[in-house]
Protein backbone atom coordinates (compact mmCIF):
# COMPACT_ATOMS: atom_id res chain seq x y z
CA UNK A 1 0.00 0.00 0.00
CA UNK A 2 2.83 2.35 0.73
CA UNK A 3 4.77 1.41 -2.30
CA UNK A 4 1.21 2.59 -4.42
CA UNK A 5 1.42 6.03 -2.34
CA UNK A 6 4.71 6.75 -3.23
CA UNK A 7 4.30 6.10 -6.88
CA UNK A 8 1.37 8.32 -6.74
CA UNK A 9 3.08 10.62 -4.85
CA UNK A 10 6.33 10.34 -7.81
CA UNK A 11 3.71 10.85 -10.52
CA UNK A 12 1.37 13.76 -8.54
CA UNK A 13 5.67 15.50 -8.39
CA UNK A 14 6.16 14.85 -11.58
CA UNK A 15 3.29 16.46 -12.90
CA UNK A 16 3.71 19.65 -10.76
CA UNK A 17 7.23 19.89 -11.98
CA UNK A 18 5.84 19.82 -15.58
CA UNK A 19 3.56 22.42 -15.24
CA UNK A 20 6.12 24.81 -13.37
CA UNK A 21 8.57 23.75 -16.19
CA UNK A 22 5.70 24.84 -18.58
CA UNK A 23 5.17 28.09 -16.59
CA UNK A 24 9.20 28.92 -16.46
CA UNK A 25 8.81 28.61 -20.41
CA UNK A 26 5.55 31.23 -20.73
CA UNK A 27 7.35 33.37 -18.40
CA UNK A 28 10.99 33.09 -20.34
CA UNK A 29 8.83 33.90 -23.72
CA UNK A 30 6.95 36.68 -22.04
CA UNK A 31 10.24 38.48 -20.75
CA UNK A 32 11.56 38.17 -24.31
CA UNK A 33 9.20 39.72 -25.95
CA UNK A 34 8.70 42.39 -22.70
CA UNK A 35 12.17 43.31 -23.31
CA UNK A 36 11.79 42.97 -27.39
CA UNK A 37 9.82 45.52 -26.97
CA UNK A 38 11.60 47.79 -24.37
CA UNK A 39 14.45 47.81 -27.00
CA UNK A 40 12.60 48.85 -29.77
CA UNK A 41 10.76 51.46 -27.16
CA UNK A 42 14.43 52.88 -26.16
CA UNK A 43 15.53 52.44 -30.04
CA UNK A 44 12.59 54.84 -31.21
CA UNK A 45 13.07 57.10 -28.58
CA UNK A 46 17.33 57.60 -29.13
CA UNK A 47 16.20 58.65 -32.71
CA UNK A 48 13.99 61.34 -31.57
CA UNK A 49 16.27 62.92 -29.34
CA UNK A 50 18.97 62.65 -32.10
CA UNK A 51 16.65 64.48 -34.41
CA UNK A 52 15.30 66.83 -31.82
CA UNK A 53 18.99 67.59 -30.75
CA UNK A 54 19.88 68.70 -34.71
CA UNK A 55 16.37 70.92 -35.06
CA UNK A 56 15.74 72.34 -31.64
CA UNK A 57 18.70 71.58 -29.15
CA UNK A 58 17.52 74.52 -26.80
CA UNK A 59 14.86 72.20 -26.38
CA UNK A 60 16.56 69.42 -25.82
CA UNK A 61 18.29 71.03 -22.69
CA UNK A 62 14.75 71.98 -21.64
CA UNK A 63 13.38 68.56 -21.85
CA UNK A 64 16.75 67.31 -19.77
CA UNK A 65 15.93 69.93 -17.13
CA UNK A 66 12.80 68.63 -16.95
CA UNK A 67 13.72 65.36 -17.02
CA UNK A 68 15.84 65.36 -13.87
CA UNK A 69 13.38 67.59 -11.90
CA UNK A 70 11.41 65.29 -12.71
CA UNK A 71 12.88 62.32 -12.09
CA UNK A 72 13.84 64.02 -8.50
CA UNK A 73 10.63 63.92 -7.15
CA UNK A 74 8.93 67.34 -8.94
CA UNK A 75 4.97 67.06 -9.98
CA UNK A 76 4.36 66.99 -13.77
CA UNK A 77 1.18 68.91 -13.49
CA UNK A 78 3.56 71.99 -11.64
CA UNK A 79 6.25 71.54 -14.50
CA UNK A 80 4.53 71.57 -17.10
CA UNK A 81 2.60 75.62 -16.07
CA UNK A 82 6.23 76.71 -15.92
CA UNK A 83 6.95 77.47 -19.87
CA UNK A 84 3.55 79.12 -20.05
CA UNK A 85 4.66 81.25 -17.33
CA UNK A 86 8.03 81.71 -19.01
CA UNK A 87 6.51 82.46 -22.20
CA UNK A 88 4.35 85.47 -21.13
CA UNK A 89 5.93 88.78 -22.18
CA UNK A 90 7.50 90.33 -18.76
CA UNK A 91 7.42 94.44 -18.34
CA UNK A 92 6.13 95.20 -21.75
CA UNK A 93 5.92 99.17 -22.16
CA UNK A 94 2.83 100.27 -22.64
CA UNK A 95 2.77 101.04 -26.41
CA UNK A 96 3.78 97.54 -27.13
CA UNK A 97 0.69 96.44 -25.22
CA UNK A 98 -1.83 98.63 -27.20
CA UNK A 99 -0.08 97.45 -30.53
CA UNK A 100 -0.74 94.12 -29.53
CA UNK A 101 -4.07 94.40 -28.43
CA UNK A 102 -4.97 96.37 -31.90
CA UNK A 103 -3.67 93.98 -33.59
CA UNK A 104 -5.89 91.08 -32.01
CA UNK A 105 -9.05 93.44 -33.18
CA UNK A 106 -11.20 91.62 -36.06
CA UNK A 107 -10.09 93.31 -39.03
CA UNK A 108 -7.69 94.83 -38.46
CA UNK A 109 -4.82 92.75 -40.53
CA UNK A 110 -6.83 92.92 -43.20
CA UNK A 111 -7.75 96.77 -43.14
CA UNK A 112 -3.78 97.62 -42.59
CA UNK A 113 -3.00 95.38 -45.68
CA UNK A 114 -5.62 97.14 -47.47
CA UNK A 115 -4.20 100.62 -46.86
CA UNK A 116 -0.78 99.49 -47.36
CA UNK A 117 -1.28 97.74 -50.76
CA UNK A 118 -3.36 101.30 -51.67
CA UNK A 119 -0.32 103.22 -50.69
CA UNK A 120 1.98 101.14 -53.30
């Protein structure tokens, strides 16, 4: 009777050792094709930089900045107000804030085209 339970016992072993053999293979494939993937992720994203590096490198450094503040613990959400901040015109004299608002008036372009195409 023993002799049955250990065979049963060999076979119930060996079958649990096939199917975590089977699962060590899904898992292998699965990494593979994880890290296939990863490559081809890192790949795509080298030839961006190199191409954003030759037509914009000033941003470049900006996206490097933000990548280490970033990276060091900074919230996206706060980064990403910053250039809009950055970008808004900073003790503009007065005249240069009238010309701009004309110029944002319906019409306008078109009416000071008009004259100046009269003129010629």
């Amino acid at each position: 009777m023993s002799k049955n339970l250990d065979e049963a016992s060999l076979e119930t072993l060996q079958q649990r050792l096939l199917e975590e053999l089977e699962a060590q293979q899904r898992l292998q494939t699965e990494l593979t094709v994880a890290l296939e993937s990863e490559r081809n992720l890192r790949l795509e994203n080298d030839l961006l930089w190199a191409y954003l590096q030759r037509k914009h490198p000033n941003r470049v450094n900006d996206a490097k900045g933000l990548l280490k503040r970033i990276t060091e613990g900074s919230d996206l959400a706060v980064e990403l107000q910053k250039p809009e901040e950055a970008n808004a015109p900073k003790n503009r004299s007065l005249r240069k804030r009238v010309r701009g608002a004309l110029g944002k008036l319906p019409g306008v372009h078109r009416a000071y085209h008009g004259l100046k195409n009269r003129g010629k």
